[in-house]
PDB file of N, CA and C in Angstrom:
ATOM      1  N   UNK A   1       0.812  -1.178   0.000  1.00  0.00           N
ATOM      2  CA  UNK A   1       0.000   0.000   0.000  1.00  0.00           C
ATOM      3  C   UNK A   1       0.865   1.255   0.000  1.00  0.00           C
ATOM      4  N   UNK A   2       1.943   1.609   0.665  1.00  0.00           N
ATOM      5  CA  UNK A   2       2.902   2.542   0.729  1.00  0.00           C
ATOM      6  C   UNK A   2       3.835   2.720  -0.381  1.00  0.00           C
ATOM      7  N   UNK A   3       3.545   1.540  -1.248  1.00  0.00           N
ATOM      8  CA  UNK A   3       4.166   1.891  -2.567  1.00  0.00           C
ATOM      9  C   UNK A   3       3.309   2.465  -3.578  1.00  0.00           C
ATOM     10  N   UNK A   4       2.463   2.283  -3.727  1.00  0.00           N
ATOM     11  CA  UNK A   4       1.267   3.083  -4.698  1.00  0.00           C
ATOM     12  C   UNK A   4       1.005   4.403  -4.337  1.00  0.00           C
ATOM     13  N   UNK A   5       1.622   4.989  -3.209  1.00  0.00           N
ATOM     14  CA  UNK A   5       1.182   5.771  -2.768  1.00  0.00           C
ATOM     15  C   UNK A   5       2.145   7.161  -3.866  1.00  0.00           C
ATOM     16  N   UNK A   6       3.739   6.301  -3.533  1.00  0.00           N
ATOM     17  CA  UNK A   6       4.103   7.820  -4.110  1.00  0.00           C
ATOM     18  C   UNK A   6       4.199   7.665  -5.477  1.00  0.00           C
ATOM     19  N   UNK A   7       3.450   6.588  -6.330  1.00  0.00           N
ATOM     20  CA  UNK A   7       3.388   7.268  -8.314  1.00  0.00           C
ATOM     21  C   UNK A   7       2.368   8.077  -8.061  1.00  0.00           C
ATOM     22  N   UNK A   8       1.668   7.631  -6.761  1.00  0.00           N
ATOM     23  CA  UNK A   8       0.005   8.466  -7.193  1.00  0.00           C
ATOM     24  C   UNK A   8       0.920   9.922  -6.880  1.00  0.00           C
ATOM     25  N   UNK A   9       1.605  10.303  -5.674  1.00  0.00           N
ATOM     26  CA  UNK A   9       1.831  11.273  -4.934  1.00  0.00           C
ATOM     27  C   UNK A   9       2.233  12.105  -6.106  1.00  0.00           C
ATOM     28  N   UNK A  10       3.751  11.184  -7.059  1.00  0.00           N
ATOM     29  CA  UNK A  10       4.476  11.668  -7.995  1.00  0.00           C
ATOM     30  C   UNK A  10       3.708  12.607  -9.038  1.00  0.00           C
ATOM     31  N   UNK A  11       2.641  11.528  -9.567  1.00  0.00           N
ATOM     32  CA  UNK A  11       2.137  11.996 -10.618  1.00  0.00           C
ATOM     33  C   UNK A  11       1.238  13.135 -10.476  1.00  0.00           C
ATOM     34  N   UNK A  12       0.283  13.366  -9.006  1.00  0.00           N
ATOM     35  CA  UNK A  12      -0.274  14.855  -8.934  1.00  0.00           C
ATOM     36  C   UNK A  12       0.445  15.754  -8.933  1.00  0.00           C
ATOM     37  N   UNK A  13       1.990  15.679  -8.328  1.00  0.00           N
ATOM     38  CA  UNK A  13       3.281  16.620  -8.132  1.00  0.00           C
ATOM     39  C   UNK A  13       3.005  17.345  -9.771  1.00  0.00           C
ATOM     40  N   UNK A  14       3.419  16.644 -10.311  1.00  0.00           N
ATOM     41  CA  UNK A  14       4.067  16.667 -12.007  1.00  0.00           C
ATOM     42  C   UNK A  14       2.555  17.670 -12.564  1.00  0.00           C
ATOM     43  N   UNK A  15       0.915  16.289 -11.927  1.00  0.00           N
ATOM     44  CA  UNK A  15       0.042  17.101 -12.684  1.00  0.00           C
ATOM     45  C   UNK A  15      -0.217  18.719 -12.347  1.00  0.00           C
ATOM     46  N   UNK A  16       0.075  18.660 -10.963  1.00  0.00           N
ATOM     47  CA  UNK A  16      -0.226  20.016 -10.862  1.00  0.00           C
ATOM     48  C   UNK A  16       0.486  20.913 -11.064  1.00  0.00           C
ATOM     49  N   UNK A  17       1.832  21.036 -11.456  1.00  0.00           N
ATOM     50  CA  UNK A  17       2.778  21.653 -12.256  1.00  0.00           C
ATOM     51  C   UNK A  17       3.137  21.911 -13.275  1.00  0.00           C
ATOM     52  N   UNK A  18       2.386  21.063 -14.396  1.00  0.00           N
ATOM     53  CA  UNK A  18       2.129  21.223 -15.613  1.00  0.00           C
ATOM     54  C   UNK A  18       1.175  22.081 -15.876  1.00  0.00           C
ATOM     55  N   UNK A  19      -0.457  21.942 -14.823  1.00  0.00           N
ATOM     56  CA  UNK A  19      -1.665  22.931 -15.201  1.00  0.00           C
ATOM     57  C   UNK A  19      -1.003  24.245 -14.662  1.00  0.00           C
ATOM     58  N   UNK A  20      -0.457  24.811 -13.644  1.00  0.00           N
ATOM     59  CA  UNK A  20       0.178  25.996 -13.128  1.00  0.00           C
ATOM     60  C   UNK A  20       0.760  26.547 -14.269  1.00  0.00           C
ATOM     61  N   UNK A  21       1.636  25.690 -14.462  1.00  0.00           N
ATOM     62  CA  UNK A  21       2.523  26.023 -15.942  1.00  0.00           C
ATOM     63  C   UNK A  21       1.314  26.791 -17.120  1.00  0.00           C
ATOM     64  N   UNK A  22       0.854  25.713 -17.356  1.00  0.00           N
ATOM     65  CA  UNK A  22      -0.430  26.079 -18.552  1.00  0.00           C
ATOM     66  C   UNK A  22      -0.804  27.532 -18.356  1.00  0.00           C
ATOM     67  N   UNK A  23      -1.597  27.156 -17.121  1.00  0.00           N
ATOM     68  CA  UNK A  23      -2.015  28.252 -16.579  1.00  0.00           C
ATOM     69  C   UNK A  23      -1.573  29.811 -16.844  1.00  0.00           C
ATOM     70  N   UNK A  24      -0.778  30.021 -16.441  1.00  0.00           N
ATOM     71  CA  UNK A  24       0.468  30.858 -16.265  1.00  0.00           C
ATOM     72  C   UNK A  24       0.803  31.389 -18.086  1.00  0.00           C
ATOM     73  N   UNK A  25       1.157  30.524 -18.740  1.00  0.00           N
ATOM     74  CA  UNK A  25       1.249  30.433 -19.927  1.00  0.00           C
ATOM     75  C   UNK A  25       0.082  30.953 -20.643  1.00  0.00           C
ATOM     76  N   UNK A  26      -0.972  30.210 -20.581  1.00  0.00           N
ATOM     77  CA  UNK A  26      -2.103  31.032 -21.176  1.00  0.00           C
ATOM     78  C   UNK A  26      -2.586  32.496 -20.525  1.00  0.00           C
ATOM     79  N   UNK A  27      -2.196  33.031 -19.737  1.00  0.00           N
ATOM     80  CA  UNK A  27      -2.176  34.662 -18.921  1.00  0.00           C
ATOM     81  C   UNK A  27      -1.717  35.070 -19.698  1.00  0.00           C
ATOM     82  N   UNK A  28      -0.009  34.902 -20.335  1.00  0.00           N
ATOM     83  CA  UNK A  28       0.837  35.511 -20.504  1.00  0.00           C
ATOM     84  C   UNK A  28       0.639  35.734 -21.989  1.00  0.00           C
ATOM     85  N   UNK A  29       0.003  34.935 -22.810  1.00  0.00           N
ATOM     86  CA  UNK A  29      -0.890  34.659 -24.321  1.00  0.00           C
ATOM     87  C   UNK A  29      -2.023  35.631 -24.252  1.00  0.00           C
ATOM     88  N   UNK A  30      -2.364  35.894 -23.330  1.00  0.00           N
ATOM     89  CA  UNK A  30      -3.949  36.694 -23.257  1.00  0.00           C
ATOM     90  C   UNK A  30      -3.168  38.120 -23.270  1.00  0.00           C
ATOM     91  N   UNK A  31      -2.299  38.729 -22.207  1.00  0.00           N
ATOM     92  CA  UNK A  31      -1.739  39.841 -22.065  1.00  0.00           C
ATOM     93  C   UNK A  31      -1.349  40.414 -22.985  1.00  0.00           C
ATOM     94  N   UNK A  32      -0.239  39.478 -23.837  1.00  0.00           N
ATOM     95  CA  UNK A  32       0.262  39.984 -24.975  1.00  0.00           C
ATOM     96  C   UNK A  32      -0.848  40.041 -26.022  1.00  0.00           C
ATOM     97  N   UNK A  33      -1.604  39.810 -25.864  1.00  0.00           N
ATOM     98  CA  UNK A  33      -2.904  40.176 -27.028  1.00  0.00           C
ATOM     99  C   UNK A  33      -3.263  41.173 -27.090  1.00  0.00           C
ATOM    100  N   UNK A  34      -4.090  41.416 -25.592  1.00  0.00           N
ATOM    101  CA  UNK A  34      -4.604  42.551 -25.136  1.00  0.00           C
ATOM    102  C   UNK A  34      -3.596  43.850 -25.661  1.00  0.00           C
ATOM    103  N   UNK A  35      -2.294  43.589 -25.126  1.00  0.00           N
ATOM    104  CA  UNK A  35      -1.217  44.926 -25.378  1.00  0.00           C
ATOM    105  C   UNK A  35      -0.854  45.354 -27.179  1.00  0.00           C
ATOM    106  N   UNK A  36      -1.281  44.272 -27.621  1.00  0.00           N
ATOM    107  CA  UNK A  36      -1.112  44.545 -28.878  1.00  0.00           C
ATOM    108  C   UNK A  36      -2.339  44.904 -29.759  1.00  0.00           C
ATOM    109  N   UNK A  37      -3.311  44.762 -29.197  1.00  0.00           N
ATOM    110  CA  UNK A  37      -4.619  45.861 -29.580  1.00  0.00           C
ATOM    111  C   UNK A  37      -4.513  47.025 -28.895  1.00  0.00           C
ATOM    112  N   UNK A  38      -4.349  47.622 -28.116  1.00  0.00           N
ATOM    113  CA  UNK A  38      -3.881  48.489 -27.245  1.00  0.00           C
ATOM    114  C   UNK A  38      -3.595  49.595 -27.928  1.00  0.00           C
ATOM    115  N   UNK A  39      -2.192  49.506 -28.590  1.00  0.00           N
ATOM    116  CA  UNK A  39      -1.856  50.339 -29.598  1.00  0.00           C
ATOM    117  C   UNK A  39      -3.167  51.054 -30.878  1.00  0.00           C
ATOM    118  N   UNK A  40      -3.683  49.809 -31.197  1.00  0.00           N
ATOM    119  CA  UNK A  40      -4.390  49.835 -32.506  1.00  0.00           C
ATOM    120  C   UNK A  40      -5.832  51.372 -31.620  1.00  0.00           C
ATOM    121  N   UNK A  41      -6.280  50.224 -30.412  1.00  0.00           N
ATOM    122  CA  UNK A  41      -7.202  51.334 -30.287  1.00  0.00           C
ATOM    123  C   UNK A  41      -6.606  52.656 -29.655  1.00  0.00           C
ATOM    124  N   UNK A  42      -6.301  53.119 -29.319  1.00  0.00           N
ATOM    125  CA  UNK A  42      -5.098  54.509 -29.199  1.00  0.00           C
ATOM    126  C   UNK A  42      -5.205  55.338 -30.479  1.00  0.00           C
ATOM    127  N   UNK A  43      -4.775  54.755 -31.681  1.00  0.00           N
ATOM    128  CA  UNK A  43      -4.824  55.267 -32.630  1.00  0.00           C
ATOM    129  C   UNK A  43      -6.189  55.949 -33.533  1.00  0.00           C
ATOM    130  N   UNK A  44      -6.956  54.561 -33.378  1.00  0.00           N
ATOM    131  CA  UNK A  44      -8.413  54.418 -33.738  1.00  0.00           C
ATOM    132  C   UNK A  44      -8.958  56.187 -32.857  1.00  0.00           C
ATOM    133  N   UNK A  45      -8.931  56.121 -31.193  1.00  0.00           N
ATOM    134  CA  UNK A  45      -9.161  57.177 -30.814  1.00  0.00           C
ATOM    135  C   UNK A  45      -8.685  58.498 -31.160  1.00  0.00           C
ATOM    136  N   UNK A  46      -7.258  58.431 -31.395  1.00  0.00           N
ATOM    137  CA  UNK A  46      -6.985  59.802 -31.862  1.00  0.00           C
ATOM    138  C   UNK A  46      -7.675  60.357 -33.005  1.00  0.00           C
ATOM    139  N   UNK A  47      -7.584  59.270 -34.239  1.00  0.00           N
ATOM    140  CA  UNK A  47      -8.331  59.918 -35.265  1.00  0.00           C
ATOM    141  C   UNK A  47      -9.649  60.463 -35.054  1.00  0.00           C
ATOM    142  N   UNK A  48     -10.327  59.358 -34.114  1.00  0.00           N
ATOM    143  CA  UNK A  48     -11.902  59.977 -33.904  1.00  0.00           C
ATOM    144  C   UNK A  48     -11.766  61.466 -33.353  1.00  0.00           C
ATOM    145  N   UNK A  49     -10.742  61.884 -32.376  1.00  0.00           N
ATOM    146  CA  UNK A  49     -10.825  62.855 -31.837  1.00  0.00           C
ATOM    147  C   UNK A  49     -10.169  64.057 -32.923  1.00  0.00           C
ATOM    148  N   UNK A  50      -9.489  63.604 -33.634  1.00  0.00           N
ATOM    149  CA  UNK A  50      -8.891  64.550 -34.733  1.00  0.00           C
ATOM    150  C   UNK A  50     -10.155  64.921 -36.035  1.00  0.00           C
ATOM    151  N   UNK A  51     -10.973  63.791 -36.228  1.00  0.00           N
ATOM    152  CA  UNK A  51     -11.630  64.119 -37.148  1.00  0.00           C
ATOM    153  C   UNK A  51     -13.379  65.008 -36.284  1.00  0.00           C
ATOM    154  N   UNK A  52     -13.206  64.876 -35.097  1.00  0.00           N
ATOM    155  CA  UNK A  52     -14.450  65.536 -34.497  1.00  0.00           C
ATOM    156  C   UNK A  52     -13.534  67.070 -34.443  1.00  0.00           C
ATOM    157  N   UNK A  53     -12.208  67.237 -34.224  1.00  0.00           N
ATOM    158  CA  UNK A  53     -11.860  68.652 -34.157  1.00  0.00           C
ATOM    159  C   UNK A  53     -12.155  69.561 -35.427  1.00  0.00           C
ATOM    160  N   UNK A  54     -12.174  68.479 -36.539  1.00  0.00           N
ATOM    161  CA  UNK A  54     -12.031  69.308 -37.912  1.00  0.00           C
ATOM    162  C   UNK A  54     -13.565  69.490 -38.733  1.00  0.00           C
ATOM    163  N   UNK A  55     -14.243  68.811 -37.900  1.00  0.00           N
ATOM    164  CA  UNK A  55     -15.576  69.107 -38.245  1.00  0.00           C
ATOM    165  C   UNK A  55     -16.623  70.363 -37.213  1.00  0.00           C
ATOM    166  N   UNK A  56     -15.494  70.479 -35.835  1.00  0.00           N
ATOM    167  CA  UNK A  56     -16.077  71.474 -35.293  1.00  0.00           C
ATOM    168  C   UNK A  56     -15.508  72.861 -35.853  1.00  0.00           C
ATOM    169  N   UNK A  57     -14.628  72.749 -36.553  1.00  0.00           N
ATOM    170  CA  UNK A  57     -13.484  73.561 -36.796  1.00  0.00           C
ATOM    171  C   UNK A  57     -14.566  73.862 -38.483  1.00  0.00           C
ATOM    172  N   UNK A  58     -14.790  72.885 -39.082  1.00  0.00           N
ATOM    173  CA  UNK A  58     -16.214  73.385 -40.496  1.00  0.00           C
ATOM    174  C   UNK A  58     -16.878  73.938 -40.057  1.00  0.00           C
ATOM    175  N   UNK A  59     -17.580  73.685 -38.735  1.00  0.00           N
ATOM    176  CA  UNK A  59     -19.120  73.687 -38.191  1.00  0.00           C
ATOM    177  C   UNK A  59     -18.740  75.092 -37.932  1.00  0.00           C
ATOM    178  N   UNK A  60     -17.887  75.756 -37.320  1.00  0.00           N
ATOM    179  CA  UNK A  60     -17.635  77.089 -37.003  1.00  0.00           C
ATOM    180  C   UNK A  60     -17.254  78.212 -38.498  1.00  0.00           C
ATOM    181  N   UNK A  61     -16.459  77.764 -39.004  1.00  0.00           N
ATOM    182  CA  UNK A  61     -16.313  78.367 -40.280  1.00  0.00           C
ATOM    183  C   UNK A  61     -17.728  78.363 -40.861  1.00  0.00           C
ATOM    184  N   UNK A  62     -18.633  77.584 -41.336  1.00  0.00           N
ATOM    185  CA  UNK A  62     -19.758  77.818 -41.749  1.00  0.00           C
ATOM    186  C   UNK A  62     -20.576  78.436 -41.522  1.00  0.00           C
ATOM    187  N   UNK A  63     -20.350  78.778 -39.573  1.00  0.00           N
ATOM    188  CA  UNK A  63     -21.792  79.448 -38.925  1.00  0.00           C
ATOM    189  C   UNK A  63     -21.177  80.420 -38.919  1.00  0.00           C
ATOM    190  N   UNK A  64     -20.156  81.114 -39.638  1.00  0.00           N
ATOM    191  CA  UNK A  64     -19.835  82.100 -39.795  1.00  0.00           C
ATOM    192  C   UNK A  64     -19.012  82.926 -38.600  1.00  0.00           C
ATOM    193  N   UNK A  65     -18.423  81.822 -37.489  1.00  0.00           N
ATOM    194  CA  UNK A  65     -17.240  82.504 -37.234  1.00  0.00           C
ATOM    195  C   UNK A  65     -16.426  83.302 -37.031  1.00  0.00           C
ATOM    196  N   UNK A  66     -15.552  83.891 -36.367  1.00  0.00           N
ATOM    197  CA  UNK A  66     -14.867  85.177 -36.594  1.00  0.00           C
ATOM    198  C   UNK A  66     -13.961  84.579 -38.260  1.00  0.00           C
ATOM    199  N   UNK A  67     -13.941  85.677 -38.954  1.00  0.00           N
ATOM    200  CA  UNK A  67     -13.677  85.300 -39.814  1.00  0.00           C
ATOM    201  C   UNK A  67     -11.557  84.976 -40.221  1.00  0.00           C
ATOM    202  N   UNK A  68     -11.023  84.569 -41.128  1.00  0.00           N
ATOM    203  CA  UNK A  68     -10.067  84.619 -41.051  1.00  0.00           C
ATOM    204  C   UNK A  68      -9.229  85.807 -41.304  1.00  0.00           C
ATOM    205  N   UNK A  69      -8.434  85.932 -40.901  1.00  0.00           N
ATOM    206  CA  UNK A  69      -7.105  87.258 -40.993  1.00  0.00           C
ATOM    207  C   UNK A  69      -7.070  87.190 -42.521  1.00  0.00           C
ATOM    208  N   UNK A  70      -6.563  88.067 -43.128  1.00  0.00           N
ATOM    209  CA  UNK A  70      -6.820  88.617 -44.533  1.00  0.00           C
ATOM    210  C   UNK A  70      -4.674  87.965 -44.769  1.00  0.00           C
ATOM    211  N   UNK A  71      -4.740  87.864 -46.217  1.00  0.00           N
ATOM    212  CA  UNK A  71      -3.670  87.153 -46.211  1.00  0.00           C
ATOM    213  C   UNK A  71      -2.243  88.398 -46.032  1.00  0.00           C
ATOM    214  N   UNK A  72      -2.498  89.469 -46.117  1.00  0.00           N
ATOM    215  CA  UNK A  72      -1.796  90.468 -45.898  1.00  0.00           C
ATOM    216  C   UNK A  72      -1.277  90.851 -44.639  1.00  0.00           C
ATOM    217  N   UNK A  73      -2.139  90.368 -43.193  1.00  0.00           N
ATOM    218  CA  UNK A  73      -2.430  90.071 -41.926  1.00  0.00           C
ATOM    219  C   UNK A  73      -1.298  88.856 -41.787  1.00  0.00           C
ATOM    220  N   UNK A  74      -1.908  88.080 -42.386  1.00  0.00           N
ATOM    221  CA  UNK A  74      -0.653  86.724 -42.173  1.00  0.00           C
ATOM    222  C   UNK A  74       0.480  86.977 -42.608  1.00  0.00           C
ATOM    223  N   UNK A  75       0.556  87.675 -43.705  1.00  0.00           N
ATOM    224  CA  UNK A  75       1.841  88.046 -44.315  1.00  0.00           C
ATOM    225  C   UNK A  75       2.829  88.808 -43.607  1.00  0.00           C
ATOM    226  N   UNK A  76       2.274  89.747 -42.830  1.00  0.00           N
ATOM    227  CA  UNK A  76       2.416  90.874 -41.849  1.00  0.00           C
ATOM    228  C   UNK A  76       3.453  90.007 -40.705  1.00  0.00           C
ATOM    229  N   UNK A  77       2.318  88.894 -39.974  1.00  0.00           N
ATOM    230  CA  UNK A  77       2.636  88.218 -38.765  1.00  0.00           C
ATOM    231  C   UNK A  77       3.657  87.115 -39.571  1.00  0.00           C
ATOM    232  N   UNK A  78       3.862  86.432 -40.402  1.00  0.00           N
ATOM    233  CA  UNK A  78       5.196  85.642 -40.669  1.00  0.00           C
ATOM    234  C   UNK A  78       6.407  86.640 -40.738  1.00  0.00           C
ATOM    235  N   UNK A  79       6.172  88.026 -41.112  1.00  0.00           N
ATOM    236  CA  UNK A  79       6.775  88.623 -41.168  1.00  0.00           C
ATOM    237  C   UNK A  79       7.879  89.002 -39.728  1.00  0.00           C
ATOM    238  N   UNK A  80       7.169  89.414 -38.697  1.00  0.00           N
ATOM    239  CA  UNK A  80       7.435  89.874 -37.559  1.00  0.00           C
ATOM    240  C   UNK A  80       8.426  89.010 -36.667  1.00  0.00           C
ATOM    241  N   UNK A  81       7.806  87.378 -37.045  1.00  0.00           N
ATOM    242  CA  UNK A  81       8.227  86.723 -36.556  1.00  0.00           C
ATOM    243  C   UNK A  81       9.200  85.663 -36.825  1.00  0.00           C
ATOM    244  N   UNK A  82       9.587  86.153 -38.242  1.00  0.00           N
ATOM    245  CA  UNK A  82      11.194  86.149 -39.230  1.00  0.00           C
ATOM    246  C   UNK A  82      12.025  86.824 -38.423  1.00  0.00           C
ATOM    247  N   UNK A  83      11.554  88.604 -37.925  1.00  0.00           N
ATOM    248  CA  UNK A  83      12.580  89.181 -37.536  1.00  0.00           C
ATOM    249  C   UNK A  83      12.795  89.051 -35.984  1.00  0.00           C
ATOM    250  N   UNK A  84      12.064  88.280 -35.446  1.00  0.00           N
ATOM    251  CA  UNK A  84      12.189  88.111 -34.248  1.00  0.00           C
ATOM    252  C   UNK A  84      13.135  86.941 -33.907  1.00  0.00           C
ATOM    253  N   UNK A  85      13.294  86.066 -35.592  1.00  0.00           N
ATOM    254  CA  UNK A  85      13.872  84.960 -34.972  1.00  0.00           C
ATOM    255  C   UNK A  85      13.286  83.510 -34.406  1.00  0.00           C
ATOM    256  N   UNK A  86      11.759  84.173 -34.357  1.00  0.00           N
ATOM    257  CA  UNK A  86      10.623  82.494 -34.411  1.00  0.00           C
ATOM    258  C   UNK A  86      10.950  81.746 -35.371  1.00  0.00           C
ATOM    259  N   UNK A  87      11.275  82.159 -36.925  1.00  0.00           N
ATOM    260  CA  UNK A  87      11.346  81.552 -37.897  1.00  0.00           C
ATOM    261  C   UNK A  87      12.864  81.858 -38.383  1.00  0.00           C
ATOM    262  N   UNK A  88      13.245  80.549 -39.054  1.00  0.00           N
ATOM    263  CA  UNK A  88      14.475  80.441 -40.155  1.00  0.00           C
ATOM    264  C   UNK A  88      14.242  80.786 -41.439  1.00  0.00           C
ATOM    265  N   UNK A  89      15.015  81.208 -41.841  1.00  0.00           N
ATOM    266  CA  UNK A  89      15.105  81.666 -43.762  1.00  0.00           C
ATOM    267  C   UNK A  89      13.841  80.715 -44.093  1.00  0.00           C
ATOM    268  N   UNK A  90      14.365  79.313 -44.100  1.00  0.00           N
ATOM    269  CA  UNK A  90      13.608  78.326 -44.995  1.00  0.00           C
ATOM    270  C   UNK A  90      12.294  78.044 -44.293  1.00  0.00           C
ATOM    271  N   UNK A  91      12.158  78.042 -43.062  1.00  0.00           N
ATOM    272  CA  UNK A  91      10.983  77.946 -42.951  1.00  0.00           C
ATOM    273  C   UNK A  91       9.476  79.215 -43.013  1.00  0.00           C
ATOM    274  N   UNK A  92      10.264  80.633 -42.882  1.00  0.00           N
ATOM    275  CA  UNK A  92       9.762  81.566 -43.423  1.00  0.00           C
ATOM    276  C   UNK A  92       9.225  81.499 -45.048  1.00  0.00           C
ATOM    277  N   UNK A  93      10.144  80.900 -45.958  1.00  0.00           N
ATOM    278  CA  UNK A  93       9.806  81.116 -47.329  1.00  0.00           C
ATOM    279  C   UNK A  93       8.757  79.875 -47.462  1.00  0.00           C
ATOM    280  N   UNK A  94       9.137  78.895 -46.780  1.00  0.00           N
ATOM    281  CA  UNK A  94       8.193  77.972 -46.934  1.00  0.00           C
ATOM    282  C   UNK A  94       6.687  78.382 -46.656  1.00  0.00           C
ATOM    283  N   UNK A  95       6.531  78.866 -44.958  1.00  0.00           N
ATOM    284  CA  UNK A  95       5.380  79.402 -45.063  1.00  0.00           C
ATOM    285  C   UNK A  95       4.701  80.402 -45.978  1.00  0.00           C
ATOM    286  N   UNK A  96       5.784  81.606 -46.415  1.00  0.00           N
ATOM    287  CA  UNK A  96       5.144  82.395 -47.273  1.00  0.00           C
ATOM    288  C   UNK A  96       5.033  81.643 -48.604  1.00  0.00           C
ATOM    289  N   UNK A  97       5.526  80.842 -49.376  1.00  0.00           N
ATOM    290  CA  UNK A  97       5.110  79.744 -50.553  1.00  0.00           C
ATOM    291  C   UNK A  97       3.539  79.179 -49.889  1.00  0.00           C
ATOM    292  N   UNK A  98       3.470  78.499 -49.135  1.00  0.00           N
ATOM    293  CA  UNK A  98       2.329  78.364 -48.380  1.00  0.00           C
ATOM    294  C   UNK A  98       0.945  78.596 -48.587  1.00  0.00           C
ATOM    295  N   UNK A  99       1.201  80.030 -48.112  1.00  0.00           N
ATOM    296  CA  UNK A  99       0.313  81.378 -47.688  1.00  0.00           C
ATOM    297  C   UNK A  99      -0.166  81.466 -49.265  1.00  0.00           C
ATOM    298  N   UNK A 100       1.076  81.676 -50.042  1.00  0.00           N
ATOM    299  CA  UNK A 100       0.510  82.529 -51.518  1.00  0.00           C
ATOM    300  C   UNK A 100       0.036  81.686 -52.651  1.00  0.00           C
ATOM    301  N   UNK A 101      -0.253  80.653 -52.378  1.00  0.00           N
ATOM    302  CA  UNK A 101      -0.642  79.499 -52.892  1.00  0.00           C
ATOM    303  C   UNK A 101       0.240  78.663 -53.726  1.00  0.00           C
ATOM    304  N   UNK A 102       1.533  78.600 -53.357  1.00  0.00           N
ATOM    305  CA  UNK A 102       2.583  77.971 -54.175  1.00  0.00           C
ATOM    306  C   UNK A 102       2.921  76.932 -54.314  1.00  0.00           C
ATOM    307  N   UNK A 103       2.525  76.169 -53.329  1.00  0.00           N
ATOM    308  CA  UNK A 103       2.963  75.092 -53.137  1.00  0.00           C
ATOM    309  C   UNK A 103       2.226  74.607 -51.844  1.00  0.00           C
TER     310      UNK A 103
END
């Protein structure tokens, strides 16, 4: 009788160290799932939130809005802020290409 005792003993040892194992293993399968949708919806949200900005951003232009600065106004303010040093050569000309419909 004391010999049957420890394959039985052995073999729950083993079984229950294998399901732990499993166990454990399938967590670690679920996590990495989860984390890798994660990303996807992050993204998914930003756009929603980027494309609700640009439709409040229509919705205001349409209902008529303060209206926009006249391009002479903008021209004015890239200006100011060339000589202030906000802006570099190239990124000044860029904006004014920009502005004047050049590109």
């Amino acid at each position: 009788m004391f010999m049957r005792r420890r394959p039985l003993l052995r073999a729950a040892v083993i079984g229950g160290g294998a399901y732990a194992v499993g166990k454990k293993s399938g967590e670690r399968s679920a996590e990495q799932a989860e984390q890798a949708q994660q990303p996807q919806r992050s993204e998914d949200e930003q756009n929603e939130r980027v494309a609700s900005v640009e439709q409040r951003q229509q919705a205001q232009q349409g209902a008529g809005a303060a209206p926009s600065p006249s391009m002479l106004d903008q021209l004015n303010q890239l200006n100011q802020m060339h000589q202030q040093g906000a802006l570099t050569d190239q990124e000044f000309s860029a904006a004014k290409t920009k502005l004047l419909g050049g590109g």
